[in-house]
C-alpha atoms as a PDB file:
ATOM      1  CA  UNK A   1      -0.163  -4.582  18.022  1.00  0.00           C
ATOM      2  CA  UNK A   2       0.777  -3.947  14.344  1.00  0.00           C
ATOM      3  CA  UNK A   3      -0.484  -6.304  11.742  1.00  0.00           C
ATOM      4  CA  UNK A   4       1.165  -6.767   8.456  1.00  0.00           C
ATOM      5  CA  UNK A   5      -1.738  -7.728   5.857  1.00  0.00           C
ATOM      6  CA  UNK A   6      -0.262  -8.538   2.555  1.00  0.00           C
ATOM      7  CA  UNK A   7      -3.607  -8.786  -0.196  1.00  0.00           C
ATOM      8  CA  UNK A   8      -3.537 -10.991  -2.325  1.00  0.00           C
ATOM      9  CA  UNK A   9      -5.687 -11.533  -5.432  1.00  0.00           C
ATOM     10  CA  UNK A  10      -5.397 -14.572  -7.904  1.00  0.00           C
ATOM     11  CA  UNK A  11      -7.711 -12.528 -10.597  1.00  0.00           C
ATOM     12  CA  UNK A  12      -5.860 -10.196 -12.262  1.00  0.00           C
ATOM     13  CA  UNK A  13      -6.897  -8.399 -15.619  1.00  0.00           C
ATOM     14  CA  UNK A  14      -2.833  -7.839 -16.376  1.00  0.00           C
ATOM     15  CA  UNK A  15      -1.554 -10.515 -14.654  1.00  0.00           C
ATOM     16  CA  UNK A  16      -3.769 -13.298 -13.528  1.00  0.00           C
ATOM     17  CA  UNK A  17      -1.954 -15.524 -10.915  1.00  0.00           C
ATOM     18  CA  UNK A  18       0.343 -12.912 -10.185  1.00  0.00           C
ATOM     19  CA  UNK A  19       1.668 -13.858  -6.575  1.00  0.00           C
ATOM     20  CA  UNK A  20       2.248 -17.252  -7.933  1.00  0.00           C
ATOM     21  CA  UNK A  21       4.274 -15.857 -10.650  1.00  0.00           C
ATOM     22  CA  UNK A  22       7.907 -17.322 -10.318  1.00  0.00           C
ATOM     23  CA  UNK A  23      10.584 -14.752  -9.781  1.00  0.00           C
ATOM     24  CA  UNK A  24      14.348 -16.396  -9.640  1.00  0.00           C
ATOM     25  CA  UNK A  25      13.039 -19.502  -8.517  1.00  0.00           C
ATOM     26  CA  UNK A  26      10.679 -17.922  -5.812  1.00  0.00           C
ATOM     27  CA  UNK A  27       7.034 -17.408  -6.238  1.00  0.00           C
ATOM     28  CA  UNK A  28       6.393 -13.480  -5.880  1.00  0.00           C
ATOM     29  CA  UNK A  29       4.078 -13.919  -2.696  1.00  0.00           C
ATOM     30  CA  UNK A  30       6.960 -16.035  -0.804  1.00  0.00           C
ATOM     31  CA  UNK A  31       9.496 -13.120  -1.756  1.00  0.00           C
ATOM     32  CA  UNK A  32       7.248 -10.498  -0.239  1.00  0.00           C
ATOM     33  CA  UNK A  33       6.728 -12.708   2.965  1.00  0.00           C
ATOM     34  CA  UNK A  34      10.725 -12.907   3.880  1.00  0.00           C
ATOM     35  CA  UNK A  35      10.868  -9.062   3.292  1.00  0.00           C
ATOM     36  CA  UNK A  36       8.343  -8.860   5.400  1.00  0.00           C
ATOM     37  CA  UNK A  37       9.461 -10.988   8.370  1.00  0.00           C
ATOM     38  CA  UNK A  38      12.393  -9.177   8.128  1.00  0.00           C
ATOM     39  CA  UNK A  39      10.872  -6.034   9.586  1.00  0.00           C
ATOM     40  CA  UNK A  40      11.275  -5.640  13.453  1.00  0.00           C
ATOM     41  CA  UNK A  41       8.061  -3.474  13.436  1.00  0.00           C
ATOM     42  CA  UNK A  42       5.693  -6.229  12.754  1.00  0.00           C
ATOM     43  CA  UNK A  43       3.992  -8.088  15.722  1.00  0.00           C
ATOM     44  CA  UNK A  44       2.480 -10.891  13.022  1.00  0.00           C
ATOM     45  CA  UNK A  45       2.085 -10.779   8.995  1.00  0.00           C
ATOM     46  CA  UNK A  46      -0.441 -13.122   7.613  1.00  0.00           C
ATOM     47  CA  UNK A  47      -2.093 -13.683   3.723  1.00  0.00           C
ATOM     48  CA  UNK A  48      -4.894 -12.639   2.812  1.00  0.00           C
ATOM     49  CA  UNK A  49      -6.510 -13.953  -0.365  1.00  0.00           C
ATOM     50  CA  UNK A  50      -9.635 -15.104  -2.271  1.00  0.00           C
ATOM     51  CA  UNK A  51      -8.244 -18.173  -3.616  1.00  0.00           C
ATOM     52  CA  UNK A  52      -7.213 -21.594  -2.504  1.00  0.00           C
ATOM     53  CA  UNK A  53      -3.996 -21.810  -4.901  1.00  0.00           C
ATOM     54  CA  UNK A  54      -2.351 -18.895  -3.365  1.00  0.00           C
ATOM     55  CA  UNK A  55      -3.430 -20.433   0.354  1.00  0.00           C
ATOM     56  CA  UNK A  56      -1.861 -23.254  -0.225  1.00  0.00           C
ATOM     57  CA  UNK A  57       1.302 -22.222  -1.411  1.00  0.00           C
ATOM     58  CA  UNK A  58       0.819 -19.782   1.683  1.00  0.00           C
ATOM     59  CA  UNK A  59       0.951 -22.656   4.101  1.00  0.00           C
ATOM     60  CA  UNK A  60       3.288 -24.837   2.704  1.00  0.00           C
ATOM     61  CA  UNK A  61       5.501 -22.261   3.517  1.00  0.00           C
ATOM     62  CA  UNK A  62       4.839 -22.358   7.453  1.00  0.00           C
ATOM     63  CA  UNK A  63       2.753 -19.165   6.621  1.00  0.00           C
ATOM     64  CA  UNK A  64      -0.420 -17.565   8.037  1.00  0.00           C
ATOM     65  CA  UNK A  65      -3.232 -17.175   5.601  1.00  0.00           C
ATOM     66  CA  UNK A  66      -6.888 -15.839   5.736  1.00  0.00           C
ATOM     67  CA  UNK A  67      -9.725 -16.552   3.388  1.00  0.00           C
ATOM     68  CA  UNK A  68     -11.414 -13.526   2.356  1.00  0.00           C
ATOM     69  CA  UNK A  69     -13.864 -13.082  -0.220  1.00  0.00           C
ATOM     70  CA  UNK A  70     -13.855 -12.669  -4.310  1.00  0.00           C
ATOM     71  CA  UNK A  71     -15.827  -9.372  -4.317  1.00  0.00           C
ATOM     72  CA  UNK A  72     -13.516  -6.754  -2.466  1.00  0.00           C
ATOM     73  CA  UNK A  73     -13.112  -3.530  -4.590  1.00  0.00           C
ATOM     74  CA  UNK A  74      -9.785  -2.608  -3.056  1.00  0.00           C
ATOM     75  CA  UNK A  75      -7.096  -4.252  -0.752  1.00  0.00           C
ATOM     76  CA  UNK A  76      -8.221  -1.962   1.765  1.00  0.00           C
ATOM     77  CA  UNK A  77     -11.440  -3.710   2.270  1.00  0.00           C
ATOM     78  CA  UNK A  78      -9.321  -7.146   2.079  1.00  0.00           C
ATOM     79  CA  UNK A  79      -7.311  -6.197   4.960  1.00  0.00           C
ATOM     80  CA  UNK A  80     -10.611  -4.863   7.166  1.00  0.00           C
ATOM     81  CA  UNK A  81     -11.652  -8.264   6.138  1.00  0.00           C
ATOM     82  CA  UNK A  82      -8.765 -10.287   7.537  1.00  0.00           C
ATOM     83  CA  UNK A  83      -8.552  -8.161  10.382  1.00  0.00           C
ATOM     84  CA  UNK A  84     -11.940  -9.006  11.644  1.00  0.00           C
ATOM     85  CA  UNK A  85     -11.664 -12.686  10.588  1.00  0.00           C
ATOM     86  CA  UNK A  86      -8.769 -13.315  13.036  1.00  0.00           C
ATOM     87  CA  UNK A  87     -10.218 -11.672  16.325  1.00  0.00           C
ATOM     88  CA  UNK A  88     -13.247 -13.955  15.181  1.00  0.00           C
ATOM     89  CA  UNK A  89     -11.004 -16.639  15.475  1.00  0.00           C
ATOM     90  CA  UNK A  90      -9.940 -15.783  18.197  1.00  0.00           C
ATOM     91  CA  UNK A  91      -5.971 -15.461  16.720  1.00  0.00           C
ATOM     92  CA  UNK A  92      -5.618 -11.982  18.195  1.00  0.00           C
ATOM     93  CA  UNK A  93      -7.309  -9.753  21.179  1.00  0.00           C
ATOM     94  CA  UNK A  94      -8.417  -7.179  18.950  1.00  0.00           C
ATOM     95  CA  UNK A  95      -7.660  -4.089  19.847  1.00  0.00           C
ATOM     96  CA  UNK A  96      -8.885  -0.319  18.778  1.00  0.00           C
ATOM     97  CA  UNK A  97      -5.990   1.351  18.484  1.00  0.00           C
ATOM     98  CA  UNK A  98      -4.410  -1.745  16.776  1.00  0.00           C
ATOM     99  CA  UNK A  99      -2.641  -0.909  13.584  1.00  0.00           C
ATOM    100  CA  UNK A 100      -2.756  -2.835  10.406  1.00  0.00           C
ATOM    101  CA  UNK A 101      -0.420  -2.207   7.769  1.00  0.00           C
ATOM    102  CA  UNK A 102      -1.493  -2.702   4.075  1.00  0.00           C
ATOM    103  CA  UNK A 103       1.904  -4.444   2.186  1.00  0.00           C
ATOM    104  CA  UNK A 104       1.171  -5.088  -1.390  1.00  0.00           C
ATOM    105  CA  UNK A 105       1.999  -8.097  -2.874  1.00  0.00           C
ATOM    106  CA  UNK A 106       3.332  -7.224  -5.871  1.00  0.00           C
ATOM    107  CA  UNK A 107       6.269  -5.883  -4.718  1.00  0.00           C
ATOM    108  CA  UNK A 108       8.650  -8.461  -3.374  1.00  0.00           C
ATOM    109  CA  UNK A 109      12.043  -6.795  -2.790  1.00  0.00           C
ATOM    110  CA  UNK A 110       9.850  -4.231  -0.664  1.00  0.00           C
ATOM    111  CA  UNK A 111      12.899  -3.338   1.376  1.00  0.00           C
ATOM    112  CA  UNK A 112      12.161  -3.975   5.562  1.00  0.00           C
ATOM    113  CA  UNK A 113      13.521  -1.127   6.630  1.00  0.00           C
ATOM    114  CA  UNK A 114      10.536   0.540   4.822  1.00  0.00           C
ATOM    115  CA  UNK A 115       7.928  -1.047   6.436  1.00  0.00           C
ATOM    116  CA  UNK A 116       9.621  -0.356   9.617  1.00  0.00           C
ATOM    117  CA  UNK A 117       9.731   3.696   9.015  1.00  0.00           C
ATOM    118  CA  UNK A 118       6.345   3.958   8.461  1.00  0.00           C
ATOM    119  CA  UNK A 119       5.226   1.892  11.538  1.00  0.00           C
ATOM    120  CA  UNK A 120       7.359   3.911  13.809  1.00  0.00           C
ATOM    121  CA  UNK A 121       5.040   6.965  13.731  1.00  0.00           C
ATOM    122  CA  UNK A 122       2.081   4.985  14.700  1.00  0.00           C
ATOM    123  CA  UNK A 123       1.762   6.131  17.985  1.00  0.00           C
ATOM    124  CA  UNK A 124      -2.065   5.706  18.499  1.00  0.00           C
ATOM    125  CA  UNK A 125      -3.201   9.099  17.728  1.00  0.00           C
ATOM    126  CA  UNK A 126      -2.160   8.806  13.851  1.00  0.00           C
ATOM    127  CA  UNK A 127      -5.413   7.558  12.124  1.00  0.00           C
ATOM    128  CA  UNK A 128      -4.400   6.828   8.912  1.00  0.00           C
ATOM    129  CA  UNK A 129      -0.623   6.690   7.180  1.00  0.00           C
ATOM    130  CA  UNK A 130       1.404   6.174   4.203  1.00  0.00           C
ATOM    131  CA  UNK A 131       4.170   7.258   2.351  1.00  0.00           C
ATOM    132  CA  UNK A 132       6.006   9.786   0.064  1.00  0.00           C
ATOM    133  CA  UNK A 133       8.941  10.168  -2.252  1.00  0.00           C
ATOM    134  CA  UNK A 134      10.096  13.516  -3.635  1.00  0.00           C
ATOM    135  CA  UNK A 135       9.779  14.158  -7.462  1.00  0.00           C
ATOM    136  CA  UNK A 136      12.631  14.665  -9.124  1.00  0.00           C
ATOM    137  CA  UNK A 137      11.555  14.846 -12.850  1.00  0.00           C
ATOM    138  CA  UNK A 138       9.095  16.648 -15.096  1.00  0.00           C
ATOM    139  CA  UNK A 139       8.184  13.032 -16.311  1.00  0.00           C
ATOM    140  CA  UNK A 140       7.325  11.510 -12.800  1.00  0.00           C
ATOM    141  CA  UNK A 141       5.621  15.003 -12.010  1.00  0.00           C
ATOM    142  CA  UNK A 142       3.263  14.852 -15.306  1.00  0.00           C
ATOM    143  CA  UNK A 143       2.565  11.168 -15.335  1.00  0.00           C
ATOM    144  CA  UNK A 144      -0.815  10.115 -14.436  1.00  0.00           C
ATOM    145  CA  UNK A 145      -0.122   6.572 -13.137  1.00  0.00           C
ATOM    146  CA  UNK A 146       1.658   8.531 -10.395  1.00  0.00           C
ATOM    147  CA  UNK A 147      -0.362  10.342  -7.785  1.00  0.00           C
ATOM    148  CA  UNK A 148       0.992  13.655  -6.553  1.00  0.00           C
ATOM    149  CA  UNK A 149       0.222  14.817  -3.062  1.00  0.00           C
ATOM    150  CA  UNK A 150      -0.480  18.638  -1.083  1.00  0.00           C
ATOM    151  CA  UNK A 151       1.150  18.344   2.222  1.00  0.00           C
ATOM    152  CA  UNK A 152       0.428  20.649   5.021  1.00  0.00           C
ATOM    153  CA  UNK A 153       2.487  21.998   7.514  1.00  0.00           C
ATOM    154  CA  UNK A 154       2.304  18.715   9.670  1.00  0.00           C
ATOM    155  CA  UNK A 155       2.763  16.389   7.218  1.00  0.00           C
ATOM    156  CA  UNK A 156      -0.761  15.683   6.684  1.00  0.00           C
ATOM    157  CA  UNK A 157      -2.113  14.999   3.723  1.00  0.00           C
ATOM    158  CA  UNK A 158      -4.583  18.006   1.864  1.00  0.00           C
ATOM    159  CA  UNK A 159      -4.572  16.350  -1.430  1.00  0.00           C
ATOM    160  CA  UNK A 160      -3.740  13.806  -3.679  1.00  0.00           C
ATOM    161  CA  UNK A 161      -3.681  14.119  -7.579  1.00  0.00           C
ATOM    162  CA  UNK A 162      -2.924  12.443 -10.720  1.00  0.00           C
ATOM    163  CA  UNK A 163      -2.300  15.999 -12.060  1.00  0.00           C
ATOM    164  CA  UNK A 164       0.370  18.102 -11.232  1.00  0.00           C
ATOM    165  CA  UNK A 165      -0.625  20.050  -7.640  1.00  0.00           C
ATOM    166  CA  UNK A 166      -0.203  23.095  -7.263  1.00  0.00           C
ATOM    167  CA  UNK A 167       0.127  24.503 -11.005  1.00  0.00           C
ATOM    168  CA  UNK A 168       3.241  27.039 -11.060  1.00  0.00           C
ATOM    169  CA  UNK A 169       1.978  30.192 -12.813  1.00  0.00           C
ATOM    170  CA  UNK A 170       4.180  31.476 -15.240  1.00  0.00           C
ATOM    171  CA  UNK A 171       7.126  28.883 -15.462  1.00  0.00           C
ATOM    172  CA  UNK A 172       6.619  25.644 -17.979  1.00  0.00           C
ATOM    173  CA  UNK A 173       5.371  22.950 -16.811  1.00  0.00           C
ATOM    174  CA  UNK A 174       8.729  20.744 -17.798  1.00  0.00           C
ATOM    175  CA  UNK A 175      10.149  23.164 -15.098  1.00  0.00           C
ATOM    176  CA  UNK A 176       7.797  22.935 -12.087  1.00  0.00           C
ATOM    177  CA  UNK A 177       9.680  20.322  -9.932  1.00  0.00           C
ATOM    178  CA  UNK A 178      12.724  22.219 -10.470  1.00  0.00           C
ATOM    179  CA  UNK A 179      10.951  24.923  -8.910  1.00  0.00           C
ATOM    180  CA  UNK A 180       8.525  23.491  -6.186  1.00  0.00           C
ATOM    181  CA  UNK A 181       8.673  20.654  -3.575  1.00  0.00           C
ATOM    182  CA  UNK A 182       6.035  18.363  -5.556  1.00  0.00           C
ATOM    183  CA  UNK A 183       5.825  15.218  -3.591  1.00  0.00           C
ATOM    184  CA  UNK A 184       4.563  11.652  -5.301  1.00  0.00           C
ATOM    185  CA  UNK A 185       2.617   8.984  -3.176  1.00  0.00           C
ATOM    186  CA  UNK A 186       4.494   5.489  -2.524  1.00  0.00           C
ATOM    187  CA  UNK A 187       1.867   2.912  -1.792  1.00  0.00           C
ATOM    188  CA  UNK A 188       2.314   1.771   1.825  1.00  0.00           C
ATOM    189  CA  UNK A 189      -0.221   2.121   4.403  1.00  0.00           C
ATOM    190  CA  UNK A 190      -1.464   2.204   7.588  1.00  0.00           C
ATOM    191  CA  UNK A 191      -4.788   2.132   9.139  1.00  0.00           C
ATOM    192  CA  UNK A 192      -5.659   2.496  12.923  1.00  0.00           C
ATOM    193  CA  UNK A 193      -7.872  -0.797  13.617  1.00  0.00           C
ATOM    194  CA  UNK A 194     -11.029   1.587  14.327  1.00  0.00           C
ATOM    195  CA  UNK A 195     -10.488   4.117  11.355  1.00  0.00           C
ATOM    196  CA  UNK A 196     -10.132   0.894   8.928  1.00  0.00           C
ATOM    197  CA  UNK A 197     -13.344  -0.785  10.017  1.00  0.00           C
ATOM    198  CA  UNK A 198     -15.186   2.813   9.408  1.00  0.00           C
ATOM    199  CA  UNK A 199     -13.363   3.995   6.190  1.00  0.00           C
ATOM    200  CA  UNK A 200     -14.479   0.681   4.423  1.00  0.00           C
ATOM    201  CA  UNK A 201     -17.834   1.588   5.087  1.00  0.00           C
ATOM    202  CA  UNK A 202     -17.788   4.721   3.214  1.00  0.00           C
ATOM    203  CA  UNK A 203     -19.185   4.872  -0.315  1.00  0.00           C
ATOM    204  CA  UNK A 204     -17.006   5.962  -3.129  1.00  0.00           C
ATOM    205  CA  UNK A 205     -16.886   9.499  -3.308  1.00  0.00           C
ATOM    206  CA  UNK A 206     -17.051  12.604  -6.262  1.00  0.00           C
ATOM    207  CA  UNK A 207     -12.908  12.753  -5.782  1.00  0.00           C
ATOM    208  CA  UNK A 208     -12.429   9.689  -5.598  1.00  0.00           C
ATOM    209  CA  UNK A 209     -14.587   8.673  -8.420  1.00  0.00           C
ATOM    210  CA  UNK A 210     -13.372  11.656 -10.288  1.00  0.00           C
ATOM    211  CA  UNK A 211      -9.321  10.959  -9.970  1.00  0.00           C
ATOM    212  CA  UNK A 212      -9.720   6.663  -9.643  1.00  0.00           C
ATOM    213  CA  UNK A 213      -7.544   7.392  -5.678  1.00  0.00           C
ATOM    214  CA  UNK A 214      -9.214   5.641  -2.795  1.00  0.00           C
ATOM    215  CA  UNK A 215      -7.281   7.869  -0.550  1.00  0.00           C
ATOM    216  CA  UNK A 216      -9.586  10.856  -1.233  1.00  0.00           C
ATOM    217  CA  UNK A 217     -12.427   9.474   0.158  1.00  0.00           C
ATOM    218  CA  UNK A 218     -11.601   9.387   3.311  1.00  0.00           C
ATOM    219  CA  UNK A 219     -10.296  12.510   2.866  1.00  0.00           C
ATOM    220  CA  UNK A 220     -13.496  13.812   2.226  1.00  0.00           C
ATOM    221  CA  UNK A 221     -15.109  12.105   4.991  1.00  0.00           C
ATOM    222  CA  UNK A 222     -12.804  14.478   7.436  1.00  0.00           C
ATOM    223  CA  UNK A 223      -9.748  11.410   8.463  1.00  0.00           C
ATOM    224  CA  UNK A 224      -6.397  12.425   8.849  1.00  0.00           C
ATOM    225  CA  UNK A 225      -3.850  11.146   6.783  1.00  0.00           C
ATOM    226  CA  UNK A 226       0.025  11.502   8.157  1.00  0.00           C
ATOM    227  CA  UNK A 227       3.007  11.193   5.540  1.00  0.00           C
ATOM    228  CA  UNK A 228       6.293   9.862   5.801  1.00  0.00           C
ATOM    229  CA  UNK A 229       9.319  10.538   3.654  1.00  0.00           C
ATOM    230  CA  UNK A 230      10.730   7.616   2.060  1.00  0.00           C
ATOM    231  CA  UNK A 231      13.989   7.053  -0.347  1.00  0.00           C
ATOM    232  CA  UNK A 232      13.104   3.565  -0.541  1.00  0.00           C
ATOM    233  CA  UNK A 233      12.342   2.864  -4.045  1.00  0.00           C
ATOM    234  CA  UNK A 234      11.396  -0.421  -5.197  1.00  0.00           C
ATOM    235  CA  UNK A 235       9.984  -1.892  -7.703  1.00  0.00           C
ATOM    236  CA  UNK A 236       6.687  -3.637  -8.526  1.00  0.00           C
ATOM    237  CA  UNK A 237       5.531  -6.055 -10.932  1.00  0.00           C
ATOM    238  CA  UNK A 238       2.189  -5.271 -13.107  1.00  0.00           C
ATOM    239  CA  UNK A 239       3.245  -7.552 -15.966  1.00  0.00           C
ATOM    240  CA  UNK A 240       5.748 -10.238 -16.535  1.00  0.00           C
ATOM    241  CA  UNK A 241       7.832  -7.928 -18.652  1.00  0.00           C
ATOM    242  CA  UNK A 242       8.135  -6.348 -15.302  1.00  0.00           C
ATOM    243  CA  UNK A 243       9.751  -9.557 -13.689  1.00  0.00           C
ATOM    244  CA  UNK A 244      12.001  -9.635 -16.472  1.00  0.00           C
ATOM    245  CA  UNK A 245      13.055  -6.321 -15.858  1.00  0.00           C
ATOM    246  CA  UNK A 246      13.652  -6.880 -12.222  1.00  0.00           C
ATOM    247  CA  UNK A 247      15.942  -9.820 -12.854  1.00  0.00           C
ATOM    248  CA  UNK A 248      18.251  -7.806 -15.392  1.00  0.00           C
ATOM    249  CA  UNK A 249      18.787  -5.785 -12.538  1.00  0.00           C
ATOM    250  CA  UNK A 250      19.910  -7.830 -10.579  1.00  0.00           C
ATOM    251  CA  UNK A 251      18.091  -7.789  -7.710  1.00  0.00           C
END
């Protein structure tokens, strides 16, 4: 079974009531949910949030929604959360080599077909996935927001890095991604239903602490994380300048 778990958090420092925000006459949450169903991949996609607003506008939908609580540090734990809350309630078998795939809900023109080519390499054995875009510019490569990723030979994670991995001796720096394969990380993931319950019980780690990427602890605790190319490119909303953007482009 794979389990699409969209977080969802009323209590944002940039954007409180973000999901609720109202994009072209749908709230942002509802926009990520009909992306969503869209996706073949998905066996059921449900809510889950800390707050009864965002519930509510879940259900009047004809949505599935899970309480979860106020104090998770990360969607990650959210999902784990949700995941154990509907085998308690009896809503699904559970199952150990069930996958659940974290969808953030800030991105609501997250394009199906997306979801749906990162789900098809969960074949049991994968532990942990997400995905990757190539860098194309000197100012994607350099920026900080965006976290850079060492692939090995099976596209398996080594690293990930708000700084520019691995540094190209001798050329300028404005040149690397002209002259190296640098690849950036696009936020989609996937956790096997066994790894998630033991990664969120993990504390934070010296590279994860150090470079602010959840991702790097479980690194560090020895889990394997497999990569998937993606062109898919869309975007998300930390602000609402950001939903103004979106609009003017027509999406």
């Amino acid at each position: 079974m794979i389990i699409g778990i969209i977080p969802a958090r009323y209590g944002s420092t940039r954007f409180p009531g973000k999901p609720l925000a109202d994009i072209g006459g749908k709230s942002m949450i509802q926009r990520v949910l009909e992306q969503c169903q869209q996706a073949t991949s998905l066996d059921k996609v449900i809510v889950a949030t800390d707050d009864e607003r965002i519930a509510e506008a879940v259900r009047r939908l004809g949505e599935e929604v899970v309480m979860t609580r106020t104090d998770h540090p990360s969607g990650t734990d959210r999902c784990w959360e949700a995941y154990d809350r509907l085998i308690a309630d009896g809503l699904i078998p559970g199952n150990s080599s069930d996958y659940i795939l974290n969808i953030q809900g800030d991105e609501p023109f997250i394009d199906p077909a997306q979801i749906d080519e990162l789900a098809a390499i969960l074949d049991g054995t994968v532990e942990l996935a997400t995905q990757m875009a190539s860098v194309d510019s000197a100012a994607i490569l350099h920026d900080p927001k965006e976290a850079k990723i060492v692939v090995n030979s099976q596209n398996e994670a080594l690293y990930f890095s708000r700084s520019a991995v691995p540094y190209l001796w001798g050329i300028e720096p404005d040149q690397w991604h002209v002259h190296h394969v640098y690849h950036r990380h696009v936020g989609l993931y996937a956790y096997r239903a066994d790894v998630l319950e033991k990664i969120t019980q993990l504390p934070p780690s010296l590279l994860e602490r150090a470079e602010s990427l959840e991702q790097l602890r479980w690194l560090e605790a020895g889990y394997r994380i497999k990569l998937v190319s993606t062109n898919f490119q869309t975007p998300s909303v930390d602000s609402p300048a950001d939903i103004e953007k979106i609009l003017q482009s027509g999406l």
